[in-house]
PDB file of N, CA and C in Angstrom:
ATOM      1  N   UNK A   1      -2.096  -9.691  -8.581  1.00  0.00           N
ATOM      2  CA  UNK A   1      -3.332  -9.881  -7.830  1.00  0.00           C
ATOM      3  C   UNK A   1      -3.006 -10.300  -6.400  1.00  0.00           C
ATOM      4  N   UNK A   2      -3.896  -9.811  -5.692  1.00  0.00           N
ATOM      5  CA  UNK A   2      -3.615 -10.222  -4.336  1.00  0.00           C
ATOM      6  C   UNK A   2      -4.178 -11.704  -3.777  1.00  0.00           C
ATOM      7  N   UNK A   3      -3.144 -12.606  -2.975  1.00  0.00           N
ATOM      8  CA  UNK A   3      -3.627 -13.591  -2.681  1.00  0.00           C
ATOM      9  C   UNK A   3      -4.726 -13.399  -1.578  1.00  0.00           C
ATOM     10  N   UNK A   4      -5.684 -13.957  -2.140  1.00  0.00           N
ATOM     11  CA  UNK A   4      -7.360 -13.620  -1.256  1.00  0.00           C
ATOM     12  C   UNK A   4      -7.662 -15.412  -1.025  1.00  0.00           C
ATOM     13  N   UNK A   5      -6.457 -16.229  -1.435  1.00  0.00           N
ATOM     14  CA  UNK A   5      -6.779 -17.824  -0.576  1.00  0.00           C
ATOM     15  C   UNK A   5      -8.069 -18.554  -1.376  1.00  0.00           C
ATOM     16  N   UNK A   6      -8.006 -18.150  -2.780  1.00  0.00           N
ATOM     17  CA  UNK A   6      -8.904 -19.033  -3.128  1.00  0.00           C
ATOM     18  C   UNK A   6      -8.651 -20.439  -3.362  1.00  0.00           C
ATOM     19  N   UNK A   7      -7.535 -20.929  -3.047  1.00  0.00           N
ATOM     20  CA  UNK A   7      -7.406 -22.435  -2.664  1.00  0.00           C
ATOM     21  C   UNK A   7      -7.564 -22.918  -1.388  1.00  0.00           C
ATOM     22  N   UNK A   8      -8.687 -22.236  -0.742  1.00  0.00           N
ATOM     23  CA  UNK A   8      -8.619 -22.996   0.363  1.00  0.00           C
ATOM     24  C   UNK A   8      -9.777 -24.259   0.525  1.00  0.00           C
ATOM     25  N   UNK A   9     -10.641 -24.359  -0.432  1.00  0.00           N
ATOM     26  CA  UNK A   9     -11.783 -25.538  -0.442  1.00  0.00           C
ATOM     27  C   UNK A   9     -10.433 -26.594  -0.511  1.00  0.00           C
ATOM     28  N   UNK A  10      -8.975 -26.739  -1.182  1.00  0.00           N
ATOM     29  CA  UNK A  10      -8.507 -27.629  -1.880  1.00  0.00           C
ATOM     30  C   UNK A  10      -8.061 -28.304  -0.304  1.00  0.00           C
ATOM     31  N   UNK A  11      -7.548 -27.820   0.826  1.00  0.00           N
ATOM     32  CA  UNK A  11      -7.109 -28.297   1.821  1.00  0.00           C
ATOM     33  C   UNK A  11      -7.906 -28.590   3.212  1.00  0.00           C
ATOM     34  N   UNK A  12      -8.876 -28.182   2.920  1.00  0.00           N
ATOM     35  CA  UNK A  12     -10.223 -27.733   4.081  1.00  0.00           C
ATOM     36  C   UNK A  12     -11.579 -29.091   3.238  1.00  0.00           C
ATOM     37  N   UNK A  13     -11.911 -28.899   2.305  1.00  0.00           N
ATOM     38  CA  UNK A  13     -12.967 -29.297   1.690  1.00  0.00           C
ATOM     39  C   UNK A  13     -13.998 -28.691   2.185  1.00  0.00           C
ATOM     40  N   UNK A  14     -15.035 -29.516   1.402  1.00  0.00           N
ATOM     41  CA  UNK A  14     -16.836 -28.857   1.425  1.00  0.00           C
ATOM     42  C   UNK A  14     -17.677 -29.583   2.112  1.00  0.00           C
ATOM     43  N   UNK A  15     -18.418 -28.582   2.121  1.00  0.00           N
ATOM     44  CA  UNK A  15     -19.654 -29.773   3.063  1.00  0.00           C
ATOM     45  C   UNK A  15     -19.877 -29.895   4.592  1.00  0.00           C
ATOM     46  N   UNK A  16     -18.590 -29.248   5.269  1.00  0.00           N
ATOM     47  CA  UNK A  16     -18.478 -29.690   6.523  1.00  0.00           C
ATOM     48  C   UNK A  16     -19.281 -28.229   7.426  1.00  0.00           C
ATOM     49  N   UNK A  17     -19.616 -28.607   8.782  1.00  0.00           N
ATOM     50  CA  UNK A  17     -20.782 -27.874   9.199  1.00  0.00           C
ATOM     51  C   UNK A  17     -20.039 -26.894   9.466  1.00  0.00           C
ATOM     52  N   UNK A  18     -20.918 -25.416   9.787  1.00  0.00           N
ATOM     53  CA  UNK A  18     -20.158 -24.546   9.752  1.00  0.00           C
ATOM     54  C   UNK A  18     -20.827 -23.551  11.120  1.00  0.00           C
ATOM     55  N   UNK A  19     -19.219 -23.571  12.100  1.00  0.00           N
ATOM     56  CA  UNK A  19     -19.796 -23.371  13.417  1.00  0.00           C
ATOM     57  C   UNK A  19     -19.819 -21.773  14.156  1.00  0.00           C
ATOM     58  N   UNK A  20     -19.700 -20.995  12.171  1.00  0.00           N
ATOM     59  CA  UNK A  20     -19.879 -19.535  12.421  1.00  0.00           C
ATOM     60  C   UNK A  20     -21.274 -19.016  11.669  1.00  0.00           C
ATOM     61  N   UNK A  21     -22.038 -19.793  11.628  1.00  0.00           N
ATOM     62  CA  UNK A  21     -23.646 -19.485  10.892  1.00  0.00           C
ATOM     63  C   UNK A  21     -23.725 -18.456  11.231  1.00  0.00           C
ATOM     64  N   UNK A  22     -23.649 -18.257  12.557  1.00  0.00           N
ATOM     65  CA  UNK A  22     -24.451 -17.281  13.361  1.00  0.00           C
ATOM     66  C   UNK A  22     -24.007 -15.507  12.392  1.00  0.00           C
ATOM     67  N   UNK A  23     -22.977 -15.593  12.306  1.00  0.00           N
ATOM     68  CA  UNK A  23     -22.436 -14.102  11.735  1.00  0.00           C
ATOM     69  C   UNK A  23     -22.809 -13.674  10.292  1.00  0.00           C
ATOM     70  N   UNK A  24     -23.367 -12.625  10.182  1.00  0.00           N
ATOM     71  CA  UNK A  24     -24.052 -12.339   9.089  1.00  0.00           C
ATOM     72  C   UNK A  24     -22.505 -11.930   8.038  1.00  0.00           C
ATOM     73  N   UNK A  25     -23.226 -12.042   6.758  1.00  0.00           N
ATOM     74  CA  UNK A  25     -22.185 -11.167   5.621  1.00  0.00           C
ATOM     75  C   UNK A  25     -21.270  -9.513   6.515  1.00  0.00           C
ATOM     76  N   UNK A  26     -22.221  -8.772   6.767  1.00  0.00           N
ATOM     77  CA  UNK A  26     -22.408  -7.488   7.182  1.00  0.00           C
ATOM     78  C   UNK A  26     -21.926  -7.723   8.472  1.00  0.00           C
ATOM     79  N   UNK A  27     -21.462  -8.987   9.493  1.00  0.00           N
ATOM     80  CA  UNK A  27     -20.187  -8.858  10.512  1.00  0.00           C
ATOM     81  C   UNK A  27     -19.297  -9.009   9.900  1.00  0.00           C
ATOM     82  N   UNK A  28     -19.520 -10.185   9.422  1.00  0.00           N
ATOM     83  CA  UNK A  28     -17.726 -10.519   8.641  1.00  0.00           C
ATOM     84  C   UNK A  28     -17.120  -9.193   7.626  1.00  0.00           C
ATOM     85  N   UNK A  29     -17.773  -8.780   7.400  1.00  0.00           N
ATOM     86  CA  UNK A  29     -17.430  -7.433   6.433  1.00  0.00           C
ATOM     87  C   UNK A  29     -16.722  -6.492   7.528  1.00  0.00           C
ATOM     88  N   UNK A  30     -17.184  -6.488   8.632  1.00  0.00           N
ATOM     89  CA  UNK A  30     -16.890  -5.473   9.994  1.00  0.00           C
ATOM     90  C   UNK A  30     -15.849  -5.742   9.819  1.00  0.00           C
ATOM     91  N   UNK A  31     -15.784  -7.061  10.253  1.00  0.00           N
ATOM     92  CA  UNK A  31     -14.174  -8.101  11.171  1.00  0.00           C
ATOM     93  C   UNK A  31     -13.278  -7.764  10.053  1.00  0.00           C
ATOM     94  N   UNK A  32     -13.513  -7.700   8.965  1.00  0.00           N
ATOM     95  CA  UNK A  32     -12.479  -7.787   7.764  1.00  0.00           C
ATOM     96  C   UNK A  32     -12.165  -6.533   7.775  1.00  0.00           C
ATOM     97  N   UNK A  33     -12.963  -5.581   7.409  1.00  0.00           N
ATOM     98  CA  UNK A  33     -12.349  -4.246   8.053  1.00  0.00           C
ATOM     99  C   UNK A  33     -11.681  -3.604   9.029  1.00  0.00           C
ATOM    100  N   UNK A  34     -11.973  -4.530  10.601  1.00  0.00           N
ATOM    101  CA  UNK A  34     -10.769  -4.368  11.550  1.00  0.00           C
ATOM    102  C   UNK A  34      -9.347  -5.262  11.074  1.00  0.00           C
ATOM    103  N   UNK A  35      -9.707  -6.335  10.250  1.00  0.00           N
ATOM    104  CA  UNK A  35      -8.181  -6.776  10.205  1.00  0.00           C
ATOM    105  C   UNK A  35      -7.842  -6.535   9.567  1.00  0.00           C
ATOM    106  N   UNK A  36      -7.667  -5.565   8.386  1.00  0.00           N
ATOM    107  CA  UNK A  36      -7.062  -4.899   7.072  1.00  0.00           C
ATOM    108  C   UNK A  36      -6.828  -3.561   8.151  1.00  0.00           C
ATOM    109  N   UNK A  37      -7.625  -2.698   9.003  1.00  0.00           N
ATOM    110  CA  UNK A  37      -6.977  -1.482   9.700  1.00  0.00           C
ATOM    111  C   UNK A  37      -5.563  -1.973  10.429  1.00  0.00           C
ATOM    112  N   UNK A  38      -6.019  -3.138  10.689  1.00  0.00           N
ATOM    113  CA  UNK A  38      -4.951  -3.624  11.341  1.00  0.00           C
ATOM    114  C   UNK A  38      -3.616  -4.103  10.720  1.00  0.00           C
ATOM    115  N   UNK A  39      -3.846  -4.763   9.796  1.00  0.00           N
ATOM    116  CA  UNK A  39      -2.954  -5.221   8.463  1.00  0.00           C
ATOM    117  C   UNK A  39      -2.182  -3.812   8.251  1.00  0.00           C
ATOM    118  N   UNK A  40      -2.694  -2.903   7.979  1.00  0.00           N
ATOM    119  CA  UNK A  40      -2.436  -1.597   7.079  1.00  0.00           C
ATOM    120  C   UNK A  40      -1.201  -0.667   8.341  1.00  0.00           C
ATOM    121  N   UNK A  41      -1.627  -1.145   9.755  1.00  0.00           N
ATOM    122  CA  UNK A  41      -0.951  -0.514  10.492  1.00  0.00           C
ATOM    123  C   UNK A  41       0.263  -1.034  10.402  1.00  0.00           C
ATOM    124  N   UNK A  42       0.593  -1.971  10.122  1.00  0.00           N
ATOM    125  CA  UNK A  42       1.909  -2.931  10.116  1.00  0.00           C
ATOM    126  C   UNK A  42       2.711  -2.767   8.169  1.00  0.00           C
ATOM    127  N   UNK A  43       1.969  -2.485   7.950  1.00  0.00           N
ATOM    128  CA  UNK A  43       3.155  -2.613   6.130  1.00  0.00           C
ATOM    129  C   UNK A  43       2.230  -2.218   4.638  1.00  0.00           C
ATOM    130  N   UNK A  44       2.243  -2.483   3.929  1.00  0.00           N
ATOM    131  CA  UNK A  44       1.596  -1.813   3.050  1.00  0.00           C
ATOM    132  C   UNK A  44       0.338  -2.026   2.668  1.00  0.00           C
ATOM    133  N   UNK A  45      -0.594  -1.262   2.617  1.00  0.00           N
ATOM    134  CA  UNK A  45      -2.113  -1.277   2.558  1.00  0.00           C
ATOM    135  C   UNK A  45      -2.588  -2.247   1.827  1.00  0.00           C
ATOM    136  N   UNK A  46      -3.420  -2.667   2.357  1.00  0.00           N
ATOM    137  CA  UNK A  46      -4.478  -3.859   1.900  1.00  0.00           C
ATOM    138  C   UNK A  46      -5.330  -2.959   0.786  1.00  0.00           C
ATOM    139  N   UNK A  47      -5.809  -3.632  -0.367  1.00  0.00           N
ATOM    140  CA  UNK A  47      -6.611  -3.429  -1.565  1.00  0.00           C
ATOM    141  C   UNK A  47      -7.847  -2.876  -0.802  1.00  0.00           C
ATOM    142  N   UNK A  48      -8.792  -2.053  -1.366  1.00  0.00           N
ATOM    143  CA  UNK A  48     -10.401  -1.820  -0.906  1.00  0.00           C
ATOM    144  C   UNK A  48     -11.118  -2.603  -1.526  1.00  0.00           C
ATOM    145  N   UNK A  49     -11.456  -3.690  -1.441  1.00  0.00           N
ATOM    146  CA  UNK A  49     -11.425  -4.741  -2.603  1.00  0.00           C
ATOM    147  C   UNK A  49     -12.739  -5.702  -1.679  1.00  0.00           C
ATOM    148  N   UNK A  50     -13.471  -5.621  -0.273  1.00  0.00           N
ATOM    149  CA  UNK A  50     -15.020  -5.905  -0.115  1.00  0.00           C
ATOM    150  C   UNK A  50     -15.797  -5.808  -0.834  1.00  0.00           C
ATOM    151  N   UNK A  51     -16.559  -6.853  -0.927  1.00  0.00           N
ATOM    152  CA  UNK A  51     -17.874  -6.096  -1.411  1.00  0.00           C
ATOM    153  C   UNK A  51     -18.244  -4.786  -1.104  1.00  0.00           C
ATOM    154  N   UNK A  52     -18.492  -4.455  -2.373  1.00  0.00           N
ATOM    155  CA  UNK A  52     -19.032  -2.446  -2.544  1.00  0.00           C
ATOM    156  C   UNK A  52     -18.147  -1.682  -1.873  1.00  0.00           C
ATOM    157  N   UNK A  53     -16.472  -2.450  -2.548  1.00  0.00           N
ATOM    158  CA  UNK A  53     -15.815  -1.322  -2.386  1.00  0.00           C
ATOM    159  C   UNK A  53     -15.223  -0.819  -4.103  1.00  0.00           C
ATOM    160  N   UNK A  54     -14.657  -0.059  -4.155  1.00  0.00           N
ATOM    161  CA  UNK A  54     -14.398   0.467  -5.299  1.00  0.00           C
ATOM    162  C   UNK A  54     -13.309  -0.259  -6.071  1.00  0.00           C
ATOM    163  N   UNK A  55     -12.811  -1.443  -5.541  1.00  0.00           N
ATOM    164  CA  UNK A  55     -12.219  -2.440  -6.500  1.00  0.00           C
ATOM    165  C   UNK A  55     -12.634  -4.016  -5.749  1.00  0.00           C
ATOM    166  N   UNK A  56     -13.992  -4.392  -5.498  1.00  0.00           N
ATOM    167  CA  UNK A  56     -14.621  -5.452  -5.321  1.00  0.00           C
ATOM    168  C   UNK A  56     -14.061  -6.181  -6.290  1.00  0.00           C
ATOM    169  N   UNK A  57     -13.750  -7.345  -5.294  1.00  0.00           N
ATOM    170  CA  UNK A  57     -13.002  -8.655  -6.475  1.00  0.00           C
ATOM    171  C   UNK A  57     -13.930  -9.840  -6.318  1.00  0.00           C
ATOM    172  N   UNK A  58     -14.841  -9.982  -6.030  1.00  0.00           N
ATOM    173  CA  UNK A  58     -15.885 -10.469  -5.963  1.00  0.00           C
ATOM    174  C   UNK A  58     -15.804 -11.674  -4.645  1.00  0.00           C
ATOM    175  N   UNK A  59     -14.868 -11.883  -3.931  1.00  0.00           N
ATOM    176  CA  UNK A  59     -14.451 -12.987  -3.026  1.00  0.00           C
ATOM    177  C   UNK A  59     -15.577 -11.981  -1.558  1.00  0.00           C
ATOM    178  N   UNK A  60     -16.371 -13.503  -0.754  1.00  0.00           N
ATOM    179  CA  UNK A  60     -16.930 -13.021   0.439  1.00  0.00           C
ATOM    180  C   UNK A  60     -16.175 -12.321   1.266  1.00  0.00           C
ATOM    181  N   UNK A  61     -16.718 -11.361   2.375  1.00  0.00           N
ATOM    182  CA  UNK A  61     -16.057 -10.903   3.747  1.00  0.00           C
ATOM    183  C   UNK A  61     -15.837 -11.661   3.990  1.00  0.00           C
ATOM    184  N   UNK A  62     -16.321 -12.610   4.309  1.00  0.00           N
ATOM    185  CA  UNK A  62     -15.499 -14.101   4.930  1.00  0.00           C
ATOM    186  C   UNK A  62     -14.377 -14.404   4.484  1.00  0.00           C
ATOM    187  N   UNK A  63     -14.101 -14.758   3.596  1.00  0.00           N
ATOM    188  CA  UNK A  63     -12.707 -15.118   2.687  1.00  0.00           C
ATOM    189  C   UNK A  63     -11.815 -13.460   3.141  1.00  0.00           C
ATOM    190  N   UNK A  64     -11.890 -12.729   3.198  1.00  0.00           N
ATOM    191  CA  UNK A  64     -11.107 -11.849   2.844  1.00  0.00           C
ATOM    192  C   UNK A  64     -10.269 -11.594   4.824  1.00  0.00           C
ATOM    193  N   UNK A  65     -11.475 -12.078   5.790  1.00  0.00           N
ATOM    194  CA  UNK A  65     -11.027 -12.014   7.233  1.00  0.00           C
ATOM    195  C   UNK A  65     -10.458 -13.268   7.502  1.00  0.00           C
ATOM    196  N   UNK A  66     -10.684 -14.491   6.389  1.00  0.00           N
ATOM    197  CA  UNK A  66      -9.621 -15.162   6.765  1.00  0.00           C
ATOM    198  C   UNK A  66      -8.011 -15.329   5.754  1.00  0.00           C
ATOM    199  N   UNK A  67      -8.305 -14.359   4.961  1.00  0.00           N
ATOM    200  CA  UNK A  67      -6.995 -14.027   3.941  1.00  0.00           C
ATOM    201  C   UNK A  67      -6.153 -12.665   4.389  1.00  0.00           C
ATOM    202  N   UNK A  68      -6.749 -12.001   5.351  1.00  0.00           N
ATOM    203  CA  UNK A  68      -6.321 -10.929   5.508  1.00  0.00           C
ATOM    204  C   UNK A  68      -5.657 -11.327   7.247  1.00  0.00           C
ATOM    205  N   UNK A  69      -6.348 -12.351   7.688  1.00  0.00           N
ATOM    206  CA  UNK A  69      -6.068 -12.658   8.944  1.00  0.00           C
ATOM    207  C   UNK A  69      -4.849 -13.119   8.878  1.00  0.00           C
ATOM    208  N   UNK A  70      -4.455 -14.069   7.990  1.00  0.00           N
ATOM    209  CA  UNK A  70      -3.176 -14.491   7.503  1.00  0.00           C
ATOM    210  C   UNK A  70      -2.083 -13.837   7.329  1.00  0.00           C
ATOM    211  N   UNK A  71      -2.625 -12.625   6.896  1.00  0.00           N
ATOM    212  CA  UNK A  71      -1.434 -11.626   6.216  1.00  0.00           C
ATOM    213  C   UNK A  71      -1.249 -10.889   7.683  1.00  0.00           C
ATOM    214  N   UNK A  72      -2.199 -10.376   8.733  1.00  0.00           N
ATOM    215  CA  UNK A  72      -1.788 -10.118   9.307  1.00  0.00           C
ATOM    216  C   UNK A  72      -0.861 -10.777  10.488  1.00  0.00           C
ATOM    217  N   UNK A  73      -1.157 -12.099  10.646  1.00  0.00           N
ATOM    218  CA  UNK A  73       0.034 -13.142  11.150  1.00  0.00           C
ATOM    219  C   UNK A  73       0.989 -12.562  10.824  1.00  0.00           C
ATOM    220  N   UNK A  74       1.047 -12.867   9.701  1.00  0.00           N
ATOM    221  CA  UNK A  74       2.549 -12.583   8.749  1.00  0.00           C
ATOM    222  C   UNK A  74       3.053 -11.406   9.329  1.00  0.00           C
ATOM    223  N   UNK A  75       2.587 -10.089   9.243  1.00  0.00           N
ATOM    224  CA  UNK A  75       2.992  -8.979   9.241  1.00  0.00           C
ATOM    225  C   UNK A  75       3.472  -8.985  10.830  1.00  0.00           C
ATOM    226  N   UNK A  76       2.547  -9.579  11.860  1.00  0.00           N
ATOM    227  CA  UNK A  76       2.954  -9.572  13.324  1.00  0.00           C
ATOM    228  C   UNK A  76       4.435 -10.537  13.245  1.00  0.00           C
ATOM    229  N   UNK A  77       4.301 -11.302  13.360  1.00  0.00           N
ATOM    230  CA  UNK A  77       5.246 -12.362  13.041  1.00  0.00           C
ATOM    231  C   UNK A  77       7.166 -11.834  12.339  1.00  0.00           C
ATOM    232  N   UNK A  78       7.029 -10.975  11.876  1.00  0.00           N
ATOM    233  CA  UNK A  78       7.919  -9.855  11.106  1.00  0.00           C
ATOM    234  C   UNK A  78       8.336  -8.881  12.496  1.00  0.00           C
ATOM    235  N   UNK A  79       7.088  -8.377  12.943  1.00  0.00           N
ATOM    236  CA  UNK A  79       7.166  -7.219  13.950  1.00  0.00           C
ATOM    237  C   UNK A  79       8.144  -7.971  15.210  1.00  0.00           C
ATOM    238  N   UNK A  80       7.450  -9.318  15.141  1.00  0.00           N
ATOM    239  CA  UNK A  80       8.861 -10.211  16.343  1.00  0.00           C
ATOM    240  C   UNK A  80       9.713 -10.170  15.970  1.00  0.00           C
ATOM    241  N   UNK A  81       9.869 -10.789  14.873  1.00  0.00           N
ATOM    242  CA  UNK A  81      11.521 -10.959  14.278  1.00  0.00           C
ATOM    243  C   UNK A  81      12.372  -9.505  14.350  1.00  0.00           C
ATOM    244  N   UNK A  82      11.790  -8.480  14.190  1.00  0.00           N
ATOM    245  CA  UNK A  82      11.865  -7.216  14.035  1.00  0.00           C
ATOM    246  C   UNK A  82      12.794  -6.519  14.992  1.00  0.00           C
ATOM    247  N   UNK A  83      12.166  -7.153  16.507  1.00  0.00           N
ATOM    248  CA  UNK A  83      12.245  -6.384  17.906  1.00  0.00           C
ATOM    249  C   UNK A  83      12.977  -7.382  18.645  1.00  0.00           C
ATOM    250  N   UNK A  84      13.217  -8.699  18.164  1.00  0.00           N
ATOM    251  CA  UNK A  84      13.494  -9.715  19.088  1.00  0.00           C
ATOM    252  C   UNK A  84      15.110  -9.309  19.023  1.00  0.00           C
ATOM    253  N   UNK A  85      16.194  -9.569  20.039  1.00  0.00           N
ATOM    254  CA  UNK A  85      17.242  -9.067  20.003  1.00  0.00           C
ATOM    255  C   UNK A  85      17.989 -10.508  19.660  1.00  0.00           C
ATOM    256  N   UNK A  86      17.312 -11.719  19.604  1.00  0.00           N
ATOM    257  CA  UNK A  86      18.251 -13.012  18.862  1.00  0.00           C
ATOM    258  C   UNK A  86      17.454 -13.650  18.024  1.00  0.00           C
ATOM    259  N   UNK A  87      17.371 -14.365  17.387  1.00  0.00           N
ATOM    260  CA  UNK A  87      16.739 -15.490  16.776  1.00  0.00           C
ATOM    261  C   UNK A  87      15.951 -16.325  17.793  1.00  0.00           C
ATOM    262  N   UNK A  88      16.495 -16.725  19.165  1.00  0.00           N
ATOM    263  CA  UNK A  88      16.003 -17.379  20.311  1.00  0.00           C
ATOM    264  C   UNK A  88      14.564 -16.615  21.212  1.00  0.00           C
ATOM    265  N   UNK A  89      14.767 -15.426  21.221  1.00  0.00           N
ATOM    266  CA  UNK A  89      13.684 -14.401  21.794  1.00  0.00           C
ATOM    267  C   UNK A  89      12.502 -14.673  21.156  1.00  0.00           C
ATOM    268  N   UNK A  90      12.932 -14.705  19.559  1.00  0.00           N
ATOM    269  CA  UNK A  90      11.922 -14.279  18.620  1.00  0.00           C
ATOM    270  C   UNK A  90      11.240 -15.750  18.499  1.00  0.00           C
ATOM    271  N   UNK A  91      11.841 -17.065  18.592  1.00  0.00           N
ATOM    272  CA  UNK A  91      11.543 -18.094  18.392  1.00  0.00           C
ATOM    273  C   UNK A  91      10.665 -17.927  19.924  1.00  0.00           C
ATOM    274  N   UNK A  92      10.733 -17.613  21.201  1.00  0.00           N
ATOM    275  CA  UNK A  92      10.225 -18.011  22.236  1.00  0.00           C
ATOM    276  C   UNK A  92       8.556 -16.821  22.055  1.00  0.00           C
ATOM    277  N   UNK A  93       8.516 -16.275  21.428  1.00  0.00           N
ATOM    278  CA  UNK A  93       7.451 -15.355  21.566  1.00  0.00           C
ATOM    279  C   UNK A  93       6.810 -15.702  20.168  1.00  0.00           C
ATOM    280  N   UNK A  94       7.431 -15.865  19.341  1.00  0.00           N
ATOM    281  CA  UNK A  94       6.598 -16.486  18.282  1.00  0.00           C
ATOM    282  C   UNK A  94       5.732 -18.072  18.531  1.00  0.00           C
ATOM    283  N   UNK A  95       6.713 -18.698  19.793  1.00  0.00           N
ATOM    284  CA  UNK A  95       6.082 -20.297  19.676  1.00  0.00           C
ATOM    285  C   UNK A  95       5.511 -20.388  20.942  1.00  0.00           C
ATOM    286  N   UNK A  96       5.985 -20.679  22.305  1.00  0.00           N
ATOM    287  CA  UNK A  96       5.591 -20.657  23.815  1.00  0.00           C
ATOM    288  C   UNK A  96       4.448 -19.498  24.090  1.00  0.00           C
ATOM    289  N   UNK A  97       4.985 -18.404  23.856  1.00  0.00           N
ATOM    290  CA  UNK A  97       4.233 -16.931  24.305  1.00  0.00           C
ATOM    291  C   UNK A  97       3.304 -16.717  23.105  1.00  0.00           C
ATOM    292  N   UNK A  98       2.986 -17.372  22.086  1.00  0.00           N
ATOM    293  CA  UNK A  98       2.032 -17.100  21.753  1.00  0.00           C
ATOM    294  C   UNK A  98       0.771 -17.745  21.611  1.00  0.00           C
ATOM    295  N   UNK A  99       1.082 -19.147  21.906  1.00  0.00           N
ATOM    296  CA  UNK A  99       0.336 -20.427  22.372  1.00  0.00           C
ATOM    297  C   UNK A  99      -0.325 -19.779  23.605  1.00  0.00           C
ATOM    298  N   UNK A 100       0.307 -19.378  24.382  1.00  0.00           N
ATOM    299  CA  UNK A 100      -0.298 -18.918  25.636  1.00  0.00           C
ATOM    300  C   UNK A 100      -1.369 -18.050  25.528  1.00  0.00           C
ATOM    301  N   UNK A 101      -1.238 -16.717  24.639  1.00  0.00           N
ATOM    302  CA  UNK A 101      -1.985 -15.617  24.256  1.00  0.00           C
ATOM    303  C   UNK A 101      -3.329 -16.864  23.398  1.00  0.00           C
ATOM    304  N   UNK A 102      -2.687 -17.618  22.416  1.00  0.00           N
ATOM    305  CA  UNK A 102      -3.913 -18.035  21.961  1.00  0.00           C
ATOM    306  C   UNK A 102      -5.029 -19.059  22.829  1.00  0.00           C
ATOM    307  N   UNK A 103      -4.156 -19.843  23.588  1.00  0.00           N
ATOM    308  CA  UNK A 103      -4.286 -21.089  24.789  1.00  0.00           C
ATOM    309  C   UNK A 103      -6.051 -19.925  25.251  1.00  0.00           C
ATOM    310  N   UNK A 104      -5.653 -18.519  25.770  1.00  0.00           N
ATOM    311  CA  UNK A 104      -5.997 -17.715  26.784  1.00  0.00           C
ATOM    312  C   UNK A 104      -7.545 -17.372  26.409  1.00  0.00           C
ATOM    313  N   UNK A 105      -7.558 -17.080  24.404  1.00  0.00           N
ATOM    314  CA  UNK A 105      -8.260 -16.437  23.858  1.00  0.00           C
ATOM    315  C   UNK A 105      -9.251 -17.359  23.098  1.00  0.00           C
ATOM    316  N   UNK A 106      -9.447 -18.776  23.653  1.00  0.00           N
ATOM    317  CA  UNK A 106      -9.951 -19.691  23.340  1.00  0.00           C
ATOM    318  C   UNK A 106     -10.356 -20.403  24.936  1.00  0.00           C
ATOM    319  N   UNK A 107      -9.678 -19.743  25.397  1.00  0.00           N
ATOM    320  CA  UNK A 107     -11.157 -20.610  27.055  1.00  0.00           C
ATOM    321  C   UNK A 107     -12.127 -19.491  27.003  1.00  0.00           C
ATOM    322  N   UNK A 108     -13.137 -20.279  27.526  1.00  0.00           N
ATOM    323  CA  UNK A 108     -14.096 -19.584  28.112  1.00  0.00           C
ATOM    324  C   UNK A 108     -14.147 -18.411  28.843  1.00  0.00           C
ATOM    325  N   UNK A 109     -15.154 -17.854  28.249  1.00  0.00           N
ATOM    326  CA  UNK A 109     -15.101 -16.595  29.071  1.00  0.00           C
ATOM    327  C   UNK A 109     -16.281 -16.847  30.189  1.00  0.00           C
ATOM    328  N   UNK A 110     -15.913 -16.012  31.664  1.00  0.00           N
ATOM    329  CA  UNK A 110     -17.232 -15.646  32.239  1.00  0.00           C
ATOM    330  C   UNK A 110     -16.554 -16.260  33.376  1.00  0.00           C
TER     331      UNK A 110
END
């Protein structure tokens, strides 16, 4: 079975407010579908396994864009190690250079 992160209430817990209301089932279903195209471009295909797909495992779009988001870390994360020509390259673009990319994609826009 594929890990789809159903332990994640155990490290996160319940209850706490949730500051993606705004996105319906039917985005997160989108988003999960760009990050499995994306997943799939990097190593071996992700399950069809959304809701109302032909092996629905019953876990939300939600769960699956943040289980699939993971995997695609993973899979990028590989693609460094992959291309990096030392251990040191790969450590500087995996840790500095990607803080930056994320630093970038978390200010404000406008």
């Amino acid at each position: 079975m594929d890990d789809h992160g159903d332990d994640f209430s155990v490290w996160v817990g319940d209850g706490q407010p949730d500051p993606y209301a705004y996105r319906t089932e039917e985005d997160w279903a989108t988003i999960a579908g760009y990050v499995r195209h994306s997943a799939n471009k990097l190593g071996q295909p992700l399950p069809l396994c959304l809701p109302g797909e032909p092996k629905a495992c019953g876990r939300s779009a939600r769960q699956h864009v943040m289980a699939w988001g993971a995997e695609l870390k993973a899979r990028a994360q590989r693609v460094i190690e992959d291309a990096a020509p030392s251990p040191a390259h790969a450590a500087y673009a995996s840790g500095p250079l990607y803080q930056s990319h994320l630093a970038a994609l978390r200010a404000p826009q406008g």
